[in-house]
Protein backbone atom coordinates (compact mmCIF):
# COMPACT_ATOMS: atom_id res chain seq x y z
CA UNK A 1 38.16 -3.29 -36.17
CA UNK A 2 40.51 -3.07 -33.21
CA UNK A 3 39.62 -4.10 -29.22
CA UNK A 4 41.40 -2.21 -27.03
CA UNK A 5 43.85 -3.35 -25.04
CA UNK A 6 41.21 -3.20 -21.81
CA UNK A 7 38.30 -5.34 -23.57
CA UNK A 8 40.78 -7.79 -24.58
CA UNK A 9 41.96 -8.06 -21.16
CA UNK A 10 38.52 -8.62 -20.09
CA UNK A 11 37.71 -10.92 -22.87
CA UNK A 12 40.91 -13.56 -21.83
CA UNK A 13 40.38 -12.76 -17.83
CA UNK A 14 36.26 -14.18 -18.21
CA UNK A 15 37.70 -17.48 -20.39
CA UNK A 16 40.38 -18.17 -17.62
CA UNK A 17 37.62 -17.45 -15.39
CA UNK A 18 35.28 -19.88 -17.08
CA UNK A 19 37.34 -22.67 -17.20
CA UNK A 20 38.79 -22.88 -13.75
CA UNK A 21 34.78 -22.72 -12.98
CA UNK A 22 34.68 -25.45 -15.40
CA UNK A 23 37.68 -27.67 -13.64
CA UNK A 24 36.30 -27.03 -10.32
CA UNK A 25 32.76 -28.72 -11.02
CA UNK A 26 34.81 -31.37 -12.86
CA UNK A 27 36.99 -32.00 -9.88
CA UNK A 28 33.78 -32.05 -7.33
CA UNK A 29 32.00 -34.50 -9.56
CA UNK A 30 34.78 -36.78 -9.74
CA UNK A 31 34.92 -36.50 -5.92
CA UNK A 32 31.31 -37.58 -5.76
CA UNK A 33 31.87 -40.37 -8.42
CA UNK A 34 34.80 -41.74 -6.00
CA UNK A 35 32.72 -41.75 -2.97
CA UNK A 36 29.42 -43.17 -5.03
CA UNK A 37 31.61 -45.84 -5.92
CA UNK A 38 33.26 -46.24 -2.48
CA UNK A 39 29.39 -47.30 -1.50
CA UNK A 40 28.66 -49.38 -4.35
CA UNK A 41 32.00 -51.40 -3.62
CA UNK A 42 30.54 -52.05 0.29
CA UNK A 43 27.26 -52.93 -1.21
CA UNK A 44 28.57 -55.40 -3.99
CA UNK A 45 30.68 -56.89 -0.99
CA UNK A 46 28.07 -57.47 1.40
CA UNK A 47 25.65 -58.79 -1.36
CA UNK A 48 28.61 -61.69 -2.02
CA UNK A 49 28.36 -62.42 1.46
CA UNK A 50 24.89 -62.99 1.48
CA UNK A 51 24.74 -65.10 -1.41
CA UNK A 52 27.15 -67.08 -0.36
CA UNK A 53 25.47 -67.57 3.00
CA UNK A 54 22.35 -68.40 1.43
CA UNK A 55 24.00 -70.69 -0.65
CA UNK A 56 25.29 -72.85 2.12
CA UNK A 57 21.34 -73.22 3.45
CA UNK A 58 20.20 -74.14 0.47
CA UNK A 59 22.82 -77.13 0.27
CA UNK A 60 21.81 -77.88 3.72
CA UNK A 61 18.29 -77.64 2.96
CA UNK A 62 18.14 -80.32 -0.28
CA UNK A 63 20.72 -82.45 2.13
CA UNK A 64 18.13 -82.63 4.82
CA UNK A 65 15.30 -82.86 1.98
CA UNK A 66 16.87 -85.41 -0.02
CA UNK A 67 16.28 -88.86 -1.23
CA UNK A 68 16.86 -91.37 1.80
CA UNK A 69 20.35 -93.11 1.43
CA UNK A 70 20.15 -97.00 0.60
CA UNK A 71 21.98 -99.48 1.64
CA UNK A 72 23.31 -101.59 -2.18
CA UNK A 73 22.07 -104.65 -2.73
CA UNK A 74 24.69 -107.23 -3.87
C-alpha cells in the first residue's frame, strides 16, 4: 500500500496541527495555575496575619483572666 505524497502531507500537517493545539491549552492552563496560585499566596498571607493577631488577644485575654498575683509569704 502506498499514500501519496498529498495524504501524507495532510496526515503530518493535522499532527503538527494537533500538537501546537495541544501546547497552547498547556501553556493557558499553566497561566491559570500561576495566577490561581498568585491568589492562594495573598490568601495564605493574610490568614498568618490574622492568626497572629488573634493570637496576641488571646494572650491578653488569659492575662486579664488570670489567677490574681500574690504577694510570697516568707
Amino acid at each position: 500500500m502506498t499514500l501519496s505524497p498529498d495524504t501524507l502531507g495532510m496526515i503530518i500537517t493535522l499532527f503538527t496541527f494537533m500538537a501546537s493545539g495541544i501546547g497552547g491549552v498547556a501553556a493557558l492552563l499553566a497561566h491559570h495555575m500561576k495566577r490561581i496560585d498568585a491568589r492562594f499566596d495573598t490568601v495564605d498571607a493574610r490568614l498568618t496575619r490574622v492568626e497572629s493577631e488573634l493570637v496576641d488577644v488571646k494572650i491578653t485575654i488569659a492575662r486579664l483572666e488570670g489567677p490574681q498575683r500574690r504577694f510570697q509569704q516568707l
